[in-house]
Protein backbone atom coordinates (compact mmCIF):
# COMPACT_ATOMS: atom_id res chain seq x y z
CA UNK A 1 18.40 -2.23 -1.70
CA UNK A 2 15.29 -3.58 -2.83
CA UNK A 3 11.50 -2.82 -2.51
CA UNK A 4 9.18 -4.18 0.04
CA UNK A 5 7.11 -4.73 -2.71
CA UNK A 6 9.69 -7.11 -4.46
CA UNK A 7 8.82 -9.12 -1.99
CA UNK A 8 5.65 -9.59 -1.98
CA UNK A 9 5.88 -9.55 -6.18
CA UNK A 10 8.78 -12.36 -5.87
CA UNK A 11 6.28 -14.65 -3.71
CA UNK A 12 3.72 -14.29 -5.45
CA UNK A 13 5.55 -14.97 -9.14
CA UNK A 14 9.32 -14.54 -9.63
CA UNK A 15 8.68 -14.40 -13.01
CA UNK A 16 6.38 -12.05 -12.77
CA UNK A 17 9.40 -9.68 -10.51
CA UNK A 18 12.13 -10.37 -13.66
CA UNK A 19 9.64 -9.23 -16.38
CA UNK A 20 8.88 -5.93 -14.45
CA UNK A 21 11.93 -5.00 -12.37
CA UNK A 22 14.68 -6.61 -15.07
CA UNK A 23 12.79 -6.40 -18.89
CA UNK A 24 10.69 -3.30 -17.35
CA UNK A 25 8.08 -4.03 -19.04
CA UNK A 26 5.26 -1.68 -18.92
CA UNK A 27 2.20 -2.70 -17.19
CA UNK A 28 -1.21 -1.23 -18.36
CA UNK A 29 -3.17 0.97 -16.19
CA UNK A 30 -6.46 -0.83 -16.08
CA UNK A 31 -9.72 0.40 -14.38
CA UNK A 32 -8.99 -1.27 -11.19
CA UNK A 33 -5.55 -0.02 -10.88
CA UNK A 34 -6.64 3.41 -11.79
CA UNK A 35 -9.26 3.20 -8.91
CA UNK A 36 -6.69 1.52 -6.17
CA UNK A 37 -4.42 4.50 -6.44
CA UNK A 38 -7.10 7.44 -5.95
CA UNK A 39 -7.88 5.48 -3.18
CA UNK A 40 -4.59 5.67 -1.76
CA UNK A 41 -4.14 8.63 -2.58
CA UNK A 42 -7.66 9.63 -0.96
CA UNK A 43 -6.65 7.64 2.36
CA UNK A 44 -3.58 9.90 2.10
CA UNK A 45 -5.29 13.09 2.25
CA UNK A 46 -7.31 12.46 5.02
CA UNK A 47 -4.35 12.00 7.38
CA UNK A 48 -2.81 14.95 5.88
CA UNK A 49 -6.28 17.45 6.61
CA UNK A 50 -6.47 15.57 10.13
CA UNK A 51 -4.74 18.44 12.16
CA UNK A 52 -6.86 21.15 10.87
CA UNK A 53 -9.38 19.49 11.51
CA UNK A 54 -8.98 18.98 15.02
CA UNK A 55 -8.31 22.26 15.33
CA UNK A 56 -11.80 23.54 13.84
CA UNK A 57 -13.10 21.95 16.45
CA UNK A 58 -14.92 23.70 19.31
CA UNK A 59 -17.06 23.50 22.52
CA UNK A 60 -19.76 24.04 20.24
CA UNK A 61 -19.42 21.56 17.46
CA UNK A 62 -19.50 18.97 20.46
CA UNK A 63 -22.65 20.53 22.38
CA UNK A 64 -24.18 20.63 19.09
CA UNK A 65 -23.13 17.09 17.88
CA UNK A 66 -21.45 18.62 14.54
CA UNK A 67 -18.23 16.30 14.64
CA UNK A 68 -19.39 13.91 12.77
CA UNK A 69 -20.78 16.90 10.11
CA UNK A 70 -17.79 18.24 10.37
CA UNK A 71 -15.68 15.27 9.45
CA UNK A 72 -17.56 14.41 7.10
CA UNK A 73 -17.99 17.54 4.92
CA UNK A 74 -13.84 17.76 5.14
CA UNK A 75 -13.74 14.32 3.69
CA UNK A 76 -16.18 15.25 1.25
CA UNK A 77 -14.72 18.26 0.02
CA UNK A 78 -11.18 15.85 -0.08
CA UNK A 79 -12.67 13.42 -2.77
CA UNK A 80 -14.24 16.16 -4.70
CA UNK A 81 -11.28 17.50 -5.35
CA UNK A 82 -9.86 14.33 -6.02
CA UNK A 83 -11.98 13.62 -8.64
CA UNK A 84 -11.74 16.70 -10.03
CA UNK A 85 -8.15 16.56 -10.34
CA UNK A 86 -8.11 12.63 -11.94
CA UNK A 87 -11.10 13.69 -14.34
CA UNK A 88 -9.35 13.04 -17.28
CA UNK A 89 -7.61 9.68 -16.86
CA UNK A 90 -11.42 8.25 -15.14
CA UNK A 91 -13.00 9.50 -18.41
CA UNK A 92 -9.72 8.02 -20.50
CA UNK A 93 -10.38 4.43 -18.49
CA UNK A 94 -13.64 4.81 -19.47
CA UNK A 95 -15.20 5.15 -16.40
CA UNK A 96 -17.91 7.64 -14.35
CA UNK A 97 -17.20 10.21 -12.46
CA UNK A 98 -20.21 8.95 -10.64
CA UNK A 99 -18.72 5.58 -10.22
CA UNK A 100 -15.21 6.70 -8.84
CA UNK A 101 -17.68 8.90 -6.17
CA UNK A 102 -19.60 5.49 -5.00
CA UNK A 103 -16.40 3.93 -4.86
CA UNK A 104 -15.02 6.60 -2.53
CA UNK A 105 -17.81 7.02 -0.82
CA UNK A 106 -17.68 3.49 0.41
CA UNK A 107 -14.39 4.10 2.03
CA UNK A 108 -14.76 7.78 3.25
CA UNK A 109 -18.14 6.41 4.93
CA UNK A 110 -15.80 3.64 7.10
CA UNK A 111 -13.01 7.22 7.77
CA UNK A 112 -15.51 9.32 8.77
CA UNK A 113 -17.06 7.21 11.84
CA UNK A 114 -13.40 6.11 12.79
CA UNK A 115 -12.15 9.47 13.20
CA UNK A 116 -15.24 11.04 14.25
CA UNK A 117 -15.05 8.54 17.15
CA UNK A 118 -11.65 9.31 17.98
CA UNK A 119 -11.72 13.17 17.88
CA UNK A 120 -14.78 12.51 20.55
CA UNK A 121 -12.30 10.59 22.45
CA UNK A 122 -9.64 12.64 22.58
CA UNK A 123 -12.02 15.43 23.86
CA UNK A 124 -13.75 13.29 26.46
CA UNK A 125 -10.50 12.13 27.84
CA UNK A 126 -8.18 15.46 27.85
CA UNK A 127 -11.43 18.09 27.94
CA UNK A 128 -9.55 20.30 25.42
CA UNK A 129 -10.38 21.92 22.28
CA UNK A 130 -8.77 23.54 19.35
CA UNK A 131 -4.92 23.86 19.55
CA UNK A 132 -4.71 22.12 23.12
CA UNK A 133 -6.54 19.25 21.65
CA UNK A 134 -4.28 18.65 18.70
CA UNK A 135 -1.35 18.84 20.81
CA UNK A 136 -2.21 16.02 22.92
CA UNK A 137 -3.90 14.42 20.35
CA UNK A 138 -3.29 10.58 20.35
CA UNK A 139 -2.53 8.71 18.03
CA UNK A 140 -0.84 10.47 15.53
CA UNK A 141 -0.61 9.50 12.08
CA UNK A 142 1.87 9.79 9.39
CA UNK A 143 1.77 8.79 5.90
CA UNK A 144 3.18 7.84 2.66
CA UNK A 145 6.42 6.90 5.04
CA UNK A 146 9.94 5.97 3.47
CA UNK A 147 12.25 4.00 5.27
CA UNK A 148 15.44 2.17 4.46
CA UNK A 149 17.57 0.33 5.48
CA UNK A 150 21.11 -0.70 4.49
CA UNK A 151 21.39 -3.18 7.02
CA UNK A 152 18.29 -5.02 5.46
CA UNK A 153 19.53 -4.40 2.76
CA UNK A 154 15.46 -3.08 1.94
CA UNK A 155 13.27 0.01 1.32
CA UNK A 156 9.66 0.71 1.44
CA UNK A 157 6.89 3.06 1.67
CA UNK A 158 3.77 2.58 4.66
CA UNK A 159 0.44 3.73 3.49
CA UNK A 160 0.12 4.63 6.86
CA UNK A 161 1.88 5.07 10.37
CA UNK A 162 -0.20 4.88 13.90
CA UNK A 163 1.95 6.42 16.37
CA UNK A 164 1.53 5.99 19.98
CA UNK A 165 4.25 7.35 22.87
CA UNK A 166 5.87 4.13 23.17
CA UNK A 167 4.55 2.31 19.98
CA UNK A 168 4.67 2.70 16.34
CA UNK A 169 2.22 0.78 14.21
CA UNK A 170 2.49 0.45 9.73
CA UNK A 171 -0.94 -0.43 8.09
CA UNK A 172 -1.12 -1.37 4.71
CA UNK A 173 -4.39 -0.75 2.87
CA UNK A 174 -6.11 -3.39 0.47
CA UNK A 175 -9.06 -2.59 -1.03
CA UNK A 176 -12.00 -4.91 -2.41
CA UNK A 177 -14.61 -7.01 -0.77
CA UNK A 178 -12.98 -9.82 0.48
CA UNK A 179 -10.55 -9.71 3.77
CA UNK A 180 -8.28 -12.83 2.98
CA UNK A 181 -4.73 -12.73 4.52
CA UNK A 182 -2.37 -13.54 1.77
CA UNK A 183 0.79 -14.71 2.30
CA UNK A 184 2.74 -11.57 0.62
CA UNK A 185 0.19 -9.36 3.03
CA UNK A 186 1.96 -10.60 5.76
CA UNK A 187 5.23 -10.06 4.34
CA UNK A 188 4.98 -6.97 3.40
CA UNK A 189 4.20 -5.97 7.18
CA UNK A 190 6.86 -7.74 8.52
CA UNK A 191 9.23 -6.00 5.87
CA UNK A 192 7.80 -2.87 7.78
CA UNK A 193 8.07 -3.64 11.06
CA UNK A 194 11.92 -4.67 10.23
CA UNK A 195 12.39 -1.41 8.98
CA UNK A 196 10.64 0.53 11.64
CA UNK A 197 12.68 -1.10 14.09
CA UNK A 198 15.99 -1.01 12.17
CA UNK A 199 15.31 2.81 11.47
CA UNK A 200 14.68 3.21 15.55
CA UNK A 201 11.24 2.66 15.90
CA UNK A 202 9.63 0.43 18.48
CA UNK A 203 7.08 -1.55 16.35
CA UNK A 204 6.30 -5.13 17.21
CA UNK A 205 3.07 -5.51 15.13
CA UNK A 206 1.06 -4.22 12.09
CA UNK A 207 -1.94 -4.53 10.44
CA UNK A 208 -3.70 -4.68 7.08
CA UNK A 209 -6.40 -2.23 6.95
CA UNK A 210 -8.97 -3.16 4.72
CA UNK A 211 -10.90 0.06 4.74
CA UNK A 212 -14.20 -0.10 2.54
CA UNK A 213 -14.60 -3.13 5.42
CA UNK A 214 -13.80 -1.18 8.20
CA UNK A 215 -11.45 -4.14 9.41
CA UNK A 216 -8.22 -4.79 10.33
CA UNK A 217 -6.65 -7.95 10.45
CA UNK A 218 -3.50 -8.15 12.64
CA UNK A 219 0.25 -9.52 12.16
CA UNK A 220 2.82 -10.09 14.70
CA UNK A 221 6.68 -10.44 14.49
CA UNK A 222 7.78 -13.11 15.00
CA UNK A 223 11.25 -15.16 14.47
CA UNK A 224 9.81 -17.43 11.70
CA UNK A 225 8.06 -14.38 10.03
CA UNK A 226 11.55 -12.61 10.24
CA UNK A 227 13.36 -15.86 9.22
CA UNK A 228 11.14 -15.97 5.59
CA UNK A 229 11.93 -12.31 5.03
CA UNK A 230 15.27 -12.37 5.31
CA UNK A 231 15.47 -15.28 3.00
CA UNK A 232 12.70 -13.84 0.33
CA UNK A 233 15.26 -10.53 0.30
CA UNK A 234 17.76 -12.97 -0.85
CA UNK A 235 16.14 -14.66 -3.55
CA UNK A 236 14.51 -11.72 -4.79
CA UNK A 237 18.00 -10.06 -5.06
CA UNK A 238 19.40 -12.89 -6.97
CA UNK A 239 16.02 -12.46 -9.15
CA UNK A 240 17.52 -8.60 -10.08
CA UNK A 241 21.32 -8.81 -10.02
CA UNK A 242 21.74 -12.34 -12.18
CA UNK A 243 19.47 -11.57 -15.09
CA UNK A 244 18.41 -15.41 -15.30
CA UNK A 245 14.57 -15.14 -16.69
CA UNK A 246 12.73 -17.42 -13.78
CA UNK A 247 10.27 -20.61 -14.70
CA UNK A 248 6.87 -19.88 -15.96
CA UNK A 249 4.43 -19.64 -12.53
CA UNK A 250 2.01 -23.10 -12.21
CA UNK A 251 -0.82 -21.27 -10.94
CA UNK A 252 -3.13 -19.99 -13.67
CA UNK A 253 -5.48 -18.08 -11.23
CA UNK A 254 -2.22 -16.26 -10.92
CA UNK A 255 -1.25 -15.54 -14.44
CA UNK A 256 -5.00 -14.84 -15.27
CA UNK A 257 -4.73 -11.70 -12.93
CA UNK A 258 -1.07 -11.00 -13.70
CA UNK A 259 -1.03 -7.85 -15.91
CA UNK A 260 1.80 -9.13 -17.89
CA UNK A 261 -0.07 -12.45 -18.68
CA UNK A 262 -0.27 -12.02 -23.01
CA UNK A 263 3.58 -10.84 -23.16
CA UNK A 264 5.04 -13.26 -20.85
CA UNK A 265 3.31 -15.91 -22.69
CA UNK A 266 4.95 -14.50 -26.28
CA UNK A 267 8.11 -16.75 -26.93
CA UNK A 268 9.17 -14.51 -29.88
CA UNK A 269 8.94 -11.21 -27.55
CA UNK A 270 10.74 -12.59 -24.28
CA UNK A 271 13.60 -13.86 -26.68
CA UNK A 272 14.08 -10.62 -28.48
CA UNK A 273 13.87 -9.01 -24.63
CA UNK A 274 16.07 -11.45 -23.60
CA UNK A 275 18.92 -10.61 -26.17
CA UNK A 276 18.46 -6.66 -25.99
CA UNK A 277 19.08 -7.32 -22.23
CA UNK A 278 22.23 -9.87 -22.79
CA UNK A 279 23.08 -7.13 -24.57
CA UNK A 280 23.07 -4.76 -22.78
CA UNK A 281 24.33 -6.48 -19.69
CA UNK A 282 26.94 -9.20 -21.35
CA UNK A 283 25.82 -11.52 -18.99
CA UNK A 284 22.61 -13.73 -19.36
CA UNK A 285 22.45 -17.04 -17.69
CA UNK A 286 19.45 -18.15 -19.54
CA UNK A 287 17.39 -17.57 -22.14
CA UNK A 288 14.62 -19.92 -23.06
CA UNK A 289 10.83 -18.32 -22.61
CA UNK A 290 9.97 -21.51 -22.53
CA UNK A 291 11.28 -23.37 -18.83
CA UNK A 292 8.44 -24.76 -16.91
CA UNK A 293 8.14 -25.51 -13.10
């Protein structure tokens, strides 16, 4: 099986895919990876604190408008901790505590009105509170889900899962300040929704949640949409299993924000990788660093 990510990785360079998922080359944690994943993680924790939450919550908090206090201090004391417990590779990437807080901030700000909103709804429409209201809480979310599929012949992991009674809804969360739909965005949802529904799930549509934005941009299945994934898990496979190193991608914006950009570029150090993995493996259909598209 292969990664949903592959997919997106093979689209946007298969080069790019050989050098990490074939050499395994090591890719450098920079400052802006480093802040993507306590982000995720972040957006992970909040789901995770959501039914105690709801639970705290009484006839008084909403007389007394507190929800919104409420939420907001639990979110609070989430990224504190957070920080807390990443304070040594922020100060390692050379970067301020302070700064990792704005940056949280900026999403936890978007969290805390969504679910503030929705708690509110979910009282207003069952008039419940505590216990009662967590049990007919709607929707649910899960998070951090693994599915596979041997049928697809693909695995993957949704940031997170909106589940309605007769729906079931991935998001994948991108963070920055721009909301462009990029083509491996919309692959990577399909890849989920195929996997949702191969694993039993009803799921006809996803969404990318882009959260310091507080927007989320829809994507549908459809047959062409299934049609390209089907054939990108093919190529990507043949990518892994034949060990031929791929062309060098065209598109410098690309390779300028590749994190592999100075050793794929090193004829001397693909070679040498190239005959440790021939090797290795016996079987190496090519070998030249240097074929161009």
């Amino acid at each position: 099986m292969i990664d949903v990510t592959t997919l997106s990785t093979y689209l946007y360079c298969p080069r790019k895919l050989f050098l990490d998922k074939v050499l395994n080359l090591k890719k450098p944690m920079t400052q802006a990876m480093l802040i993507g994943k306590i982000k995720h993680v972040f957006m992970q924790k909040i789901v995770e604190s959501l039914e105690k939450l709801v639970v705290s919550i009484n006839k008084s908090d909403v007389e007394r408008n507190m929800i919104p206090v409420k939420v907001r201090e639990r979110f609070t004391s989430i990224m504190n901790s957070l920080i807390n417990e990443n304070k040594i590779d922020i100060l390692a990437h050379e970067l301020s505590l302070e700064t990792i807080k704005l940056e949280l901030e900026l999403v936890m700000d978007k969290e805390v009105l969504y679910f503030s909103d929705l708690i509110q709804k979910n009282i207003k429409q069952y008039g419940v509170y505590s216990i009662p209201l967590w049990e007919q809480f709607s929707p649910k979310f899960r998070t951090e889900i693994y599915l596979a599929s041997k049928e697809l012949h693909l695995k993957g992991k949704i940031d997170r899962l909106v589940i309605l009674p007769e729906l079931s809804i991935p998001l994948e969360f991108k963070f920055g300040k721009s909301n462009k739909i990029y083509d491996g965005y919309k692959i990577q949802i399909g890849a989920y929704i195929l996997l949702l529904q191969s694993c039993g799930y009803a799921s006809g549509y996803g969404a990318v949640l882009f959260p310091e934005l507080a927007i989320q941009e829809k994507i549908s299945m459809n047959p062409f949409l299934k049609h390209e994934i089907t054939q990108l898990i093919k190529k990507a496979t043949i990518i892994l299993s034949e060990n031929s190193l791929p062309s060098y991608c065209n598109n410098k914006i690309k390779c300028n924000a590749c994190p592999f950009r100075i050793r794929c570029y090193d004829e001397d150090f693909i070679n040498e990788e190239m005959r440790k993995l021939h090797k290795i493996t016996g079987k190496v259909k090519q070998t030249k660093a240097l074929n161009r598209t």
